[in-house]
PDB file of N, CA and C in Angstrom:
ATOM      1  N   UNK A   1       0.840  -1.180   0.000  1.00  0.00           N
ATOM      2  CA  UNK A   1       0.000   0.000   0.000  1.00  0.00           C
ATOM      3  C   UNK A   1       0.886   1.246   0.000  1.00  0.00           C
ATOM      4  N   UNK A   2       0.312   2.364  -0.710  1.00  0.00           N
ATOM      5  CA  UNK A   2       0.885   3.289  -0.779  1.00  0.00           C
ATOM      6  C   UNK A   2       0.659   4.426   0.022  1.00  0.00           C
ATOM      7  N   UNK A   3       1.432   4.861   0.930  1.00  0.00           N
ATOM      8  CA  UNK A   3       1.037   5.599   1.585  1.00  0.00           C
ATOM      9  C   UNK A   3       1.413   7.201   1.174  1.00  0.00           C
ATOM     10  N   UNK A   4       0.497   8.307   1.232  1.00  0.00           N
ATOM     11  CA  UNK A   4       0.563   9.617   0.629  1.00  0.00           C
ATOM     12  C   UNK A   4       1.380  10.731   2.095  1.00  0.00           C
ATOM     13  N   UNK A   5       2.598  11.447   1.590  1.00  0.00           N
ATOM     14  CA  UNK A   5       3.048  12.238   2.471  1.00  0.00           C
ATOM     15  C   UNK A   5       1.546  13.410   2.142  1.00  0.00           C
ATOM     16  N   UNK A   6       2.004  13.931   3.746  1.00  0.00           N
ATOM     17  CA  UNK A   6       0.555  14.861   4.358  1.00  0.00           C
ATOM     18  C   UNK A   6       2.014  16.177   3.517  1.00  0.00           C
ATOM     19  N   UNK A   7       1.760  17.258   3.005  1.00  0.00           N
ATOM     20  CA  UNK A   7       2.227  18.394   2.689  1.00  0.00           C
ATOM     21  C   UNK A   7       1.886  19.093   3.309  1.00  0.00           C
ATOM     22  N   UNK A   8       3.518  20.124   4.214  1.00  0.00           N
ATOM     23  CA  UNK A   8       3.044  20.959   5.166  1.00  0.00           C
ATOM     24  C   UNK A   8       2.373  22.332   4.367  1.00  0.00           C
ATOM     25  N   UNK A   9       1.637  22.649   5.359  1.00  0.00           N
ATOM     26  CA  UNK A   9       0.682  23.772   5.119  1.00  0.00           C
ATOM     27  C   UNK A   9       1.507  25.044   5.128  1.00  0.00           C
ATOM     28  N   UNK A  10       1.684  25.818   3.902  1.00  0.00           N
ATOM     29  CA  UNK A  10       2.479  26.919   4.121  1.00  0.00           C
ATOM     30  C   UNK A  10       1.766  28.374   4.597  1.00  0.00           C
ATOM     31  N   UNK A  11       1.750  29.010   5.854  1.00  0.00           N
ATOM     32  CA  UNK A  11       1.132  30.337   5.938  1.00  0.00           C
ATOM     33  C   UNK A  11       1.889  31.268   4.865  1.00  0.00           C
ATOM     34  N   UNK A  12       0.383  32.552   4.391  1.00  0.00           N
ATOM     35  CA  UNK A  12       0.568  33.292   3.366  1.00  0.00           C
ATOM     36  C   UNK A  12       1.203  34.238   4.268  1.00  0.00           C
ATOM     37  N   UNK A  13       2.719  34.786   3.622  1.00  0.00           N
ATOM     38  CA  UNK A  13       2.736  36.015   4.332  1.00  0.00           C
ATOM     39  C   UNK A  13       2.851  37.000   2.990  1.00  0.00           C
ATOM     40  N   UNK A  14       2.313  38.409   2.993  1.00  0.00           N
ATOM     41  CA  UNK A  14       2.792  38.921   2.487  1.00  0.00           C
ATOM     42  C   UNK A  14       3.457  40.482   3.164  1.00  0.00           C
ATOM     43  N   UNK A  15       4.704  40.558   2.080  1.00  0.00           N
ATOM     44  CA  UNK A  15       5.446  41.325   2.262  1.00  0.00           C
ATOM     45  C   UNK A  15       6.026  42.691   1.164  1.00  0.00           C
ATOM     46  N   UNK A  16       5.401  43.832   1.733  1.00  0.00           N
ATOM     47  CA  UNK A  16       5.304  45.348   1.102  1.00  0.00           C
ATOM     48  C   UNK A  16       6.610  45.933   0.786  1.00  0.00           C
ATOM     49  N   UNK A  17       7.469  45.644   0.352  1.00  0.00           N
ATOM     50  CA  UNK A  17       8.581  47.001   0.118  1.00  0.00           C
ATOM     51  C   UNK A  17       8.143  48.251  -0.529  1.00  0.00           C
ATOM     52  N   UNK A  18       8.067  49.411  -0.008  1.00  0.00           N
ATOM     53  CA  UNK A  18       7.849  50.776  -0.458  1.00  0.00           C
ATOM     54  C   UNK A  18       9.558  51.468  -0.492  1.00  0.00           C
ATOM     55  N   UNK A  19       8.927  52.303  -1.362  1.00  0.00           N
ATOM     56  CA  UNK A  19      10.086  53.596  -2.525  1.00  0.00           C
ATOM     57  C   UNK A  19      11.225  53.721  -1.572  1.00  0.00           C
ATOM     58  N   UNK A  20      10.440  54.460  -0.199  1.00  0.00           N
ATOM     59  CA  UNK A  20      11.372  54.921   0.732  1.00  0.00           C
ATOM     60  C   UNK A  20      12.557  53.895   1.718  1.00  0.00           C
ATOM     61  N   UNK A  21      12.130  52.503   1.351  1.00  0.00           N
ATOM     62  CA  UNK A  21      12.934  51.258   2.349  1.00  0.00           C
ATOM     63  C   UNK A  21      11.877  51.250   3.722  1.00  0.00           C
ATOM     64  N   UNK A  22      10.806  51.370   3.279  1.00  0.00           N
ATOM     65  CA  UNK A  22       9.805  51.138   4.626  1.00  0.00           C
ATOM     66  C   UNK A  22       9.503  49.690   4.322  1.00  0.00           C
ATOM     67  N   UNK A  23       9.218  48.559   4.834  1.00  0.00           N
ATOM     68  CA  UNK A  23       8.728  47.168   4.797  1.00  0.00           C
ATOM     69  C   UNK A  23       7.834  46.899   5.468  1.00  0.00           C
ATOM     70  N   UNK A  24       6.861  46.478   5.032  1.00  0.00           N
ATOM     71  CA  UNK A  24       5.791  46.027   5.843  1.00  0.00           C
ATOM     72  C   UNK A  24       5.389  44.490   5.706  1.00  0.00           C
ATOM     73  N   UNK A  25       5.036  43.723   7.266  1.00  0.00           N
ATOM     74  CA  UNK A  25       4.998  42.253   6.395  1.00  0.00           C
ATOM     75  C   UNK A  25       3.755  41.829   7.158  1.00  0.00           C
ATOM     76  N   UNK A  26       2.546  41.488   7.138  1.00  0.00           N
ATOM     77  CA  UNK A  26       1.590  40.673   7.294  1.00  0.00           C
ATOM     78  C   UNK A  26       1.449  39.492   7.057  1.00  0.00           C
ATOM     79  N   UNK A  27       0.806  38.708   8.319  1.00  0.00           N
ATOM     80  CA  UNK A  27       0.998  37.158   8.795  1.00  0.00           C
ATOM     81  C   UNK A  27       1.052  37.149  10.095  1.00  0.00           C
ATOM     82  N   UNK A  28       0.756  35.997  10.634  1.00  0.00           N
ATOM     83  CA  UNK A  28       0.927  35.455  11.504  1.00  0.00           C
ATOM     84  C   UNK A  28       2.409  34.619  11.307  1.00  0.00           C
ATOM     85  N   UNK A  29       3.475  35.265  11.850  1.00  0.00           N
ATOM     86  CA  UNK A  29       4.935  34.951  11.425  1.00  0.00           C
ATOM     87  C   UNK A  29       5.515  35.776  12.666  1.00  0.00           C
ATOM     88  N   UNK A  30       6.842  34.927  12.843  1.00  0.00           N
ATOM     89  CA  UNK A  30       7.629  35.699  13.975  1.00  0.00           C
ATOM     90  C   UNK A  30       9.117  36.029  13.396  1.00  0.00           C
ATOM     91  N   UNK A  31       9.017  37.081  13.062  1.00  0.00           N
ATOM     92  CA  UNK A  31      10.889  37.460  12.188  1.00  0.00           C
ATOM     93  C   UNK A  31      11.639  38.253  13.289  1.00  0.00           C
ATOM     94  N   UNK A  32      12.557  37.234  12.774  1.00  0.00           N
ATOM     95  CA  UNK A  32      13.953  38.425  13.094  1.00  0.00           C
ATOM     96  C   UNK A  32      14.528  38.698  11.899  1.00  0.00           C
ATOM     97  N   UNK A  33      15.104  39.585  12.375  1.00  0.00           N
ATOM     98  CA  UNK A  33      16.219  40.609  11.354  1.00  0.00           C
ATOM     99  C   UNK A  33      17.494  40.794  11.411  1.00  0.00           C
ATOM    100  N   UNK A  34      18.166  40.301  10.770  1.00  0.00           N
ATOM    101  CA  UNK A  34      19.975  40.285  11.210  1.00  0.00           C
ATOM    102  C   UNK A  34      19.994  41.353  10.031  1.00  0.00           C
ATOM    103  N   UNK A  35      21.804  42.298  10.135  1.00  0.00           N
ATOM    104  CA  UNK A  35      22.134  43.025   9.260  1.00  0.00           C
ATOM    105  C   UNK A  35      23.322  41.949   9.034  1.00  0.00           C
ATOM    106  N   UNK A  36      23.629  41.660   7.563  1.00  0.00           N
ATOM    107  CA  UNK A  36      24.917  40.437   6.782  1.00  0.00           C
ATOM    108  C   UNK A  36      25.936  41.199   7.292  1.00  0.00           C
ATOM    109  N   UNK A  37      26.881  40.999   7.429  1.00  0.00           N
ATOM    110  CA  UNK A  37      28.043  41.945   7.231  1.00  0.00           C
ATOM    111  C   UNK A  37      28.553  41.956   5.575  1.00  0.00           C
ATOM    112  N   UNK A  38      28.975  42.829   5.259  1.00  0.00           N
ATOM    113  CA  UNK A  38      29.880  43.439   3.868  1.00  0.00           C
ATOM    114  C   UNK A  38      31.099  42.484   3.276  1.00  0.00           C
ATOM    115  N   UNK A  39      30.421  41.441   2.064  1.00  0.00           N
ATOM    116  CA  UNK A  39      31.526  40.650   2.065  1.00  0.00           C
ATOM    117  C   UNK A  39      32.612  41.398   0.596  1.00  0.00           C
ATOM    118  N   UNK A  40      33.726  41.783   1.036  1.00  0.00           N
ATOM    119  CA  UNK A  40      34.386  42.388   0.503  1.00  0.00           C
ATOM    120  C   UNK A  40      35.016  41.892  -0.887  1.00  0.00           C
ATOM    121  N   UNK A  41      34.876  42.238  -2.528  1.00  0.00           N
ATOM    122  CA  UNK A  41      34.305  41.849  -3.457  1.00  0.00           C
ATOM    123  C   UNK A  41      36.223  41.146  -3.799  1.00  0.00           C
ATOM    124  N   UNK A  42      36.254  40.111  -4.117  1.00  0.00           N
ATOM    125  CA  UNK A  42      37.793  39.866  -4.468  1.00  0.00           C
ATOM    126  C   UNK A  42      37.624  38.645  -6.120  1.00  0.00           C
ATOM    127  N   UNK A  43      38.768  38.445  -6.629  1.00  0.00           N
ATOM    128  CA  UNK A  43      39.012  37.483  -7.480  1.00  0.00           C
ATOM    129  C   UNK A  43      39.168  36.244  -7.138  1.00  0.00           C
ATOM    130  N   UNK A  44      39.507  36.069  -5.821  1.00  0.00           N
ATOM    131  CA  UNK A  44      39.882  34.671  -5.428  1.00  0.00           C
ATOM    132  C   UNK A  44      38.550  34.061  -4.726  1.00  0.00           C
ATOM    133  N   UNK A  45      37.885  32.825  -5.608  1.00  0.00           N
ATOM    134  CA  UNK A  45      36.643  32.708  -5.288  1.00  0.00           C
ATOM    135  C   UNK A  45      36.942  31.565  -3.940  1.00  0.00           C
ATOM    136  N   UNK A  46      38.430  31.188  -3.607  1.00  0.00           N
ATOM    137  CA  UNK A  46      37.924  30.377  -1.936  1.00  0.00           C
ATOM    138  C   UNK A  46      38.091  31.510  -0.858  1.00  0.00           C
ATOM    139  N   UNK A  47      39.229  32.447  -1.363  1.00  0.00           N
ATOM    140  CA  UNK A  47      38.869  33.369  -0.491  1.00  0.00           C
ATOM    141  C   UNK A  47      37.251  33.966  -0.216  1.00  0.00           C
ATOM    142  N   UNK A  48      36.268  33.992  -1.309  1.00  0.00           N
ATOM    143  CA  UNK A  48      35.480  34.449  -0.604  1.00  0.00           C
ATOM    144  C   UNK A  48      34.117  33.400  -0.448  1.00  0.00           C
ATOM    145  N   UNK A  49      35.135  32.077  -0.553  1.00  0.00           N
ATOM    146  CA  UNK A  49      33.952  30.919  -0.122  1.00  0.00           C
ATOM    147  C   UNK A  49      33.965  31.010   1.494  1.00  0.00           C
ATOM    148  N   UNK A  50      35.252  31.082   1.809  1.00  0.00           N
ATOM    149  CA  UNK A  50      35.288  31.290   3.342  1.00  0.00           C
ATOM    150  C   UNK A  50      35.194  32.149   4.039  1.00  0.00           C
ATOM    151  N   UNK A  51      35.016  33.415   3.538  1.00  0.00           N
ATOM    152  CA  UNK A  51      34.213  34.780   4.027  1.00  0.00           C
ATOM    153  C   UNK A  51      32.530  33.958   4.458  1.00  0.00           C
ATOM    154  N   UNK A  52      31.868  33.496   3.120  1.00  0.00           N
ATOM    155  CA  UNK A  52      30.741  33.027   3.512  1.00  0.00           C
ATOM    156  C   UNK A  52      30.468  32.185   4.717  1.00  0.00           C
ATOM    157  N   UNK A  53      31.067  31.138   4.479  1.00  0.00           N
ATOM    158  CA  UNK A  53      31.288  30.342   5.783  1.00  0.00           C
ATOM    159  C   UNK A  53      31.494  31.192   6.836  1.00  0.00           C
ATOM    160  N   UNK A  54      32.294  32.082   7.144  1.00  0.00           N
ATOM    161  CA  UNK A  54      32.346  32.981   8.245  1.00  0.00           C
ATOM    162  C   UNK A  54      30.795  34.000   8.674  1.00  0.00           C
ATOM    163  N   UNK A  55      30.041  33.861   7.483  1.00  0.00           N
ATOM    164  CA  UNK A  55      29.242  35.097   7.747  1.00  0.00           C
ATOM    165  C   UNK A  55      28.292  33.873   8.345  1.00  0.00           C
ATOM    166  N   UNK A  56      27.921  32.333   7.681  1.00  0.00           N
ATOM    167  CA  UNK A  56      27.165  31.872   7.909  1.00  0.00           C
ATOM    168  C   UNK A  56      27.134  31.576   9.366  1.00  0.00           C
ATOM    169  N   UNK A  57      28.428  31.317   9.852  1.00  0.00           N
ATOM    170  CA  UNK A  57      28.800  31.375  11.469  1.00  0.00           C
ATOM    171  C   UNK A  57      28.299  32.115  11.998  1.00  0.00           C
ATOM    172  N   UNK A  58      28.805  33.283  11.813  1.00  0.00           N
ATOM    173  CA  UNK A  58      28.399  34.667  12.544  1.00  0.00           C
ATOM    174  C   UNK A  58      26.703  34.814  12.753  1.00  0.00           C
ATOM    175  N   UNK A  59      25.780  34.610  11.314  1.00  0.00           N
ATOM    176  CA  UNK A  59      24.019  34.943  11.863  1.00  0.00           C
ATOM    177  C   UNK A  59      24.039  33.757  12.583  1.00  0.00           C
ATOM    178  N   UNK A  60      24.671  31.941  12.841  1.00  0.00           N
ATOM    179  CA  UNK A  60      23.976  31.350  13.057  1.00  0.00           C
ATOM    180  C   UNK A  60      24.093  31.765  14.600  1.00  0.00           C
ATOM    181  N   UNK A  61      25.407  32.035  14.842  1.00  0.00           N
ATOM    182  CA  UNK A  61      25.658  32.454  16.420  1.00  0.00           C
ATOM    183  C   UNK A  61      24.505  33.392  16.990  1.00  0.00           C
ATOM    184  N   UNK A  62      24.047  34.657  16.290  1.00  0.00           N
ATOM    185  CA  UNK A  62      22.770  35.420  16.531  1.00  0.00           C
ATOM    186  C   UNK A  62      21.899  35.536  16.196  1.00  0.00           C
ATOM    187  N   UNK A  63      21.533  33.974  15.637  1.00  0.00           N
ATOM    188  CA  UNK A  63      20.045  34.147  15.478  1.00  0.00           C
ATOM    189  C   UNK A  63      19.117  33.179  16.753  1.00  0.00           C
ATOM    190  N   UNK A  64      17.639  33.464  17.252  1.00  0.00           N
ATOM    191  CA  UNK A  64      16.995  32.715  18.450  1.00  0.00           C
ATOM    192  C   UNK A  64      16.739  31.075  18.252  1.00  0.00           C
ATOM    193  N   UNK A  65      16.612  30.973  19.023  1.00  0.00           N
ATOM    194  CA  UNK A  65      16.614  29.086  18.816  1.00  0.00           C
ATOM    195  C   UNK A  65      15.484  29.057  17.969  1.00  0.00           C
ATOM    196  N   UNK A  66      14.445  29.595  18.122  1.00  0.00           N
ATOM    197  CA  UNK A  66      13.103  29.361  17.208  1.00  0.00           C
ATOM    198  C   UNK A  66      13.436  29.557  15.510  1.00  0.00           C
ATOM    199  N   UNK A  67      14.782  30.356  15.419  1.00  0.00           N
ATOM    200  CA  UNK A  67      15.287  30.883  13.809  1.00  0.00           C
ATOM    201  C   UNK A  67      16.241  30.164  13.089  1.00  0.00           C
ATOM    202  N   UNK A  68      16.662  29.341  14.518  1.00  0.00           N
ATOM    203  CA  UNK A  68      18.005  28.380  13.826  1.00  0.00           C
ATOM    204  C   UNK A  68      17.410  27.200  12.952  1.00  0.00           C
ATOM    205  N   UNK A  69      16.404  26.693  13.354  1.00  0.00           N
ATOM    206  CA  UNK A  69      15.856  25.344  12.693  1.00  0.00           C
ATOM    207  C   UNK A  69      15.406  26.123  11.162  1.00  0.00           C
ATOM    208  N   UNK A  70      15.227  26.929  10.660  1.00  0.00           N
ATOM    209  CA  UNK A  70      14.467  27.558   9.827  1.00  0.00           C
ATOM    210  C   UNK A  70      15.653  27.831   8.368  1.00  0.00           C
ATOM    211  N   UNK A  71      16.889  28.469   9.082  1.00  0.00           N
ATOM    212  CA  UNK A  71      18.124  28.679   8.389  1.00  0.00           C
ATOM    213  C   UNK A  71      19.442  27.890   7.700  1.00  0.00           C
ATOM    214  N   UNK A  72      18.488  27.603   6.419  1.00  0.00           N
ATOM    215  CA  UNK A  72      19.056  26.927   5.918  1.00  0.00           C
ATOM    216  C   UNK A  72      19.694  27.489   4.402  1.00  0.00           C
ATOM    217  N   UNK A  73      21.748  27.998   4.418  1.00  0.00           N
ATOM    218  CA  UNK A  73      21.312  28.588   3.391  1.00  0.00           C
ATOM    219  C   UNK A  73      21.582  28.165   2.095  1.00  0.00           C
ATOM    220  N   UNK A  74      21.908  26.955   1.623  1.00  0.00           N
ATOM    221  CA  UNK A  74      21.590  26.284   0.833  1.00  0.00           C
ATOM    222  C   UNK A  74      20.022  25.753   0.322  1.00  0.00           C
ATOM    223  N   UNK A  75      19.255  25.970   1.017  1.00  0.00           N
ATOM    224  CA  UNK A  75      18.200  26.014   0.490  1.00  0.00           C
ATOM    225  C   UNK A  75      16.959  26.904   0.498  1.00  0.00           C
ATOM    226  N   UNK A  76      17.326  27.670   0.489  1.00  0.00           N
ATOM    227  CA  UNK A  76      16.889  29.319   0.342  1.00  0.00           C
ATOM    228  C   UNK A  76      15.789  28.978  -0.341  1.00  0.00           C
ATOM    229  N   UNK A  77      14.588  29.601   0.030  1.00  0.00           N
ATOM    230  CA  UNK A  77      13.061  29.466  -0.681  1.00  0.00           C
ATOM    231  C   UNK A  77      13.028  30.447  -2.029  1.00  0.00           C
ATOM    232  N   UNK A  78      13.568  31.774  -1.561  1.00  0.00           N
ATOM    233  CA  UNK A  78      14.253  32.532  -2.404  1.00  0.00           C
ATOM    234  C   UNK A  78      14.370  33.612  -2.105  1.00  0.00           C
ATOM    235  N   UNK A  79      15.020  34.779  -2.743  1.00  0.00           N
ATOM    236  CA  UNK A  79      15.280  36.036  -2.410  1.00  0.00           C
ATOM    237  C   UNK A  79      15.788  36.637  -3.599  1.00  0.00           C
ATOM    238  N   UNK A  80      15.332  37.783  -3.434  1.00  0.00           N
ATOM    239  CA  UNK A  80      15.865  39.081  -4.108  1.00  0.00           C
ATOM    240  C   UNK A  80      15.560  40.659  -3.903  1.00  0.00           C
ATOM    241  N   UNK A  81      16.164  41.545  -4.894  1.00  0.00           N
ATOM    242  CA  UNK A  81      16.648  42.750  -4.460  1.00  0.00           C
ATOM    243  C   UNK A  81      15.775  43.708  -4.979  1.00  0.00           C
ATOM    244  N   UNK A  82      15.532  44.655  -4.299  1.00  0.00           N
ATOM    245  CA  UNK A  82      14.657  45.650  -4.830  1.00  0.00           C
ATOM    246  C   UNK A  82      15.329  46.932  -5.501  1.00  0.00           C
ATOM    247  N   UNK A  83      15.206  47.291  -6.814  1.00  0.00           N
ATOM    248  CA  UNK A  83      16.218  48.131  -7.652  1.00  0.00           C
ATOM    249  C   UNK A  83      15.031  49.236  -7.957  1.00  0.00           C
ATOM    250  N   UNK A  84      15.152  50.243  -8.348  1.00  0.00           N
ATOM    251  CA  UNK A  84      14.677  51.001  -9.232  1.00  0.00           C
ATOM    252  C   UNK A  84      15.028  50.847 -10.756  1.00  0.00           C
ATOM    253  N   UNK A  85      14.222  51.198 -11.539  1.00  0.00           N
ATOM    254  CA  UNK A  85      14.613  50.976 -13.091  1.00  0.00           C
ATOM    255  C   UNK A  85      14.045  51.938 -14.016  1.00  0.00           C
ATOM    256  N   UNK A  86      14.981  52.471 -14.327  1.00  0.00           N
ATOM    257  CA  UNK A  86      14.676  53.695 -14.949  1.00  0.00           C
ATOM    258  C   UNK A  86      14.352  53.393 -16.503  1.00  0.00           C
ATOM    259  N   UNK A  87      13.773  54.467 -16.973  1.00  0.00           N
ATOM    260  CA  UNK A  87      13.904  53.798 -18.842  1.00  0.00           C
ATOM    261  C   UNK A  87      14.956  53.867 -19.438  1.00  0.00           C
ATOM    262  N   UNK A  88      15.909  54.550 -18.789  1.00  0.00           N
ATOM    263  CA  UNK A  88      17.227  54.160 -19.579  1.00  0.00           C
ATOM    264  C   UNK A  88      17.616  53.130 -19.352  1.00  0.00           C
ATOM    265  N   UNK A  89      17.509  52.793 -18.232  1.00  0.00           N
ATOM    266  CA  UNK A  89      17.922  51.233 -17.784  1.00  0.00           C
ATOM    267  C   UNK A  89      17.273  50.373 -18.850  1.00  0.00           C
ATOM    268  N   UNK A  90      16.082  50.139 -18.499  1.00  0.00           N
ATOM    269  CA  UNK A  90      15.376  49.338 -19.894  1.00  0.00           C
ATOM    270  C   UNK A  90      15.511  49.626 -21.236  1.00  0.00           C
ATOM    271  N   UNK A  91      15.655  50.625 -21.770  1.00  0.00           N
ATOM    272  CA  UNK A  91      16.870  50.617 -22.731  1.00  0.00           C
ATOM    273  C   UNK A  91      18.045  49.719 -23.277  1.00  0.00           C
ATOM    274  N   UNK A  92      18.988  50.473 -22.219  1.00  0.00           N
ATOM    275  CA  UNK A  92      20.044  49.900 -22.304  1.00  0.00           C
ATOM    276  C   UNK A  92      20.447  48.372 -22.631  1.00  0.00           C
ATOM    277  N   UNK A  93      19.214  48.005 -21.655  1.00  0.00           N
ATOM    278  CA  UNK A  93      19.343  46.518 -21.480  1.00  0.00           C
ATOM    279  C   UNK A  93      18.440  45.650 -22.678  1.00  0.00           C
ATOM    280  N   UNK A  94      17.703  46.454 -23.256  1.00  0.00           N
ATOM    281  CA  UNK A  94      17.015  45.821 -24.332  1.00  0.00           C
ATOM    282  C   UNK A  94      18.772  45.915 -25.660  1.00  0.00           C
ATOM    283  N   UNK A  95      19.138  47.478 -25.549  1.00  0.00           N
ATOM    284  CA  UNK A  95      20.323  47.229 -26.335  1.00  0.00           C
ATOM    285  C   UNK A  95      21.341  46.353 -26.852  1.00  0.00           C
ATOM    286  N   UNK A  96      21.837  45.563 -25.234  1.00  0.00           N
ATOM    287  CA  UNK A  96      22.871  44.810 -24.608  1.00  0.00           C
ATOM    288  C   UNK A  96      22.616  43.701 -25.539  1.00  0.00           C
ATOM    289  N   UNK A  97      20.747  43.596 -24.999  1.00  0.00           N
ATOM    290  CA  UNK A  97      20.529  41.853 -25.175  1.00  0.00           C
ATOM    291  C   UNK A  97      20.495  41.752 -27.218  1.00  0.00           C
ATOM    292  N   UNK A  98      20.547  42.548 -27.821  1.00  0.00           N
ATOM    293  CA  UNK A  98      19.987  42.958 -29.000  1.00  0.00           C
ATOM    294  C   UNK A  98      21.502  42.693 -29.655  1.00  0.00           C
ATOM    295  N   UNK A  99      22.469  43.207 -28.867  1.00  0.00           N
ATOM    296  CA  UNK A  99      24.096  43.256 -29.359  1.00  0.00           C
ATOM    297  C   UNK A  99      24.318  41.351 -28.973  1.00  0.00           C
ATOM    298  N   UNK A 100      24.072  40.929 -28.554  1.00  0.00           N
ATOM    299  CA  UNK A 100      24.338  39.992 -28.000  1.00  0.00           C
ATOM    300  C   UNK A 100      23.880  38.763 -28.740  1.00  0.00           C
ATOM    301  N   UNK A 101      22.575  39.384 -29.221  1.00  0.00           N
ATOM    302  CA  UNK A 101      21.468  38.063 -30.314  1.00  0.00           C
ATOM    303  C   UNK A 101      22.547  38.206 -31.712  1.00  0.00           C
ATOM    304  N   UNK A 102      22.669  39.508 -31.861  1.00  0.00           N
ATOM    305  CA  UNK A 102      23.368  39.583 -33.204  1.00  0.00           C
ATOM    306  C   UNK A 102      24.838  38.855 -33.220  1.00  0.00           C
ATOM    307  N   UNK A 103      25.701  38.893 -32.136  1.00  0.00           N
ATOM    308  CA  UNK A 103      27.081  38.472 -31.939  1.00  0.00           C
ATOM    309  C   UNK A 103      26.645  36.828 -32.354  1.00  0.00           C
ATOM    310  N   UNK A 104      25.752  35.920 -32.100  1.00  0.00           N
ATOM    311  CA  UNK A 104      25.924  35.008 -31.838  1.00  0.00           C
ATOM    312  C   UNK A 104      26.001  34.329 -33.539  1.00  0.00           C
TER     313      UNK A 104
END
């Protein structure tokens, strides 16, 4: 017999970034907030494999027991960055990709 895994139930949170860096997040959710430290940009990619490793040390040391089970960063649900984009930007980048179709 086959037995069916139960799939955990994910709560909706959602989360507001506004213009100014104000955030707002709704849910029933308990966050903390660490600031990364600045990993300093180099050519030597073990040098800055082990920066990571160091940083990953560093939040796991300050984050609450309830945050440690959660932090995992190899498997990151996901993330990303909030930019402004101007029309030159979109431009540009329509340009790039346009130089790029033709090179090939």
């Amino acid at each position: 017999m086959i037995q069916k895994r139960k799939r955990k139930v994910k709560e909706p949170v959602l989360v507001l970034a506004h213009h100014d860096g104000w955030i707002e997040v709704y849910g029933h959710v308990n966050v903390q907030f660490l600031n990364v430290p600045h990993i300093p940009p180099t050519t030597d990619r073990c040098f800055n494999s082990k920066h990571e490793i160091l940083i990953e040390e560093y939040l796991l040391d300050r984050l609450g027991k309830s945050h440690v089970k959660v932090f995992f960063p190899g498997l990151r649900a996901s993330a990303d960055q909030v930019q402004c984009v101007r029309p030159s930007d979109l431009m540009y980048r329509n340009v790039m990709s346009e130089l790029m179709r033709c090179s090939l």
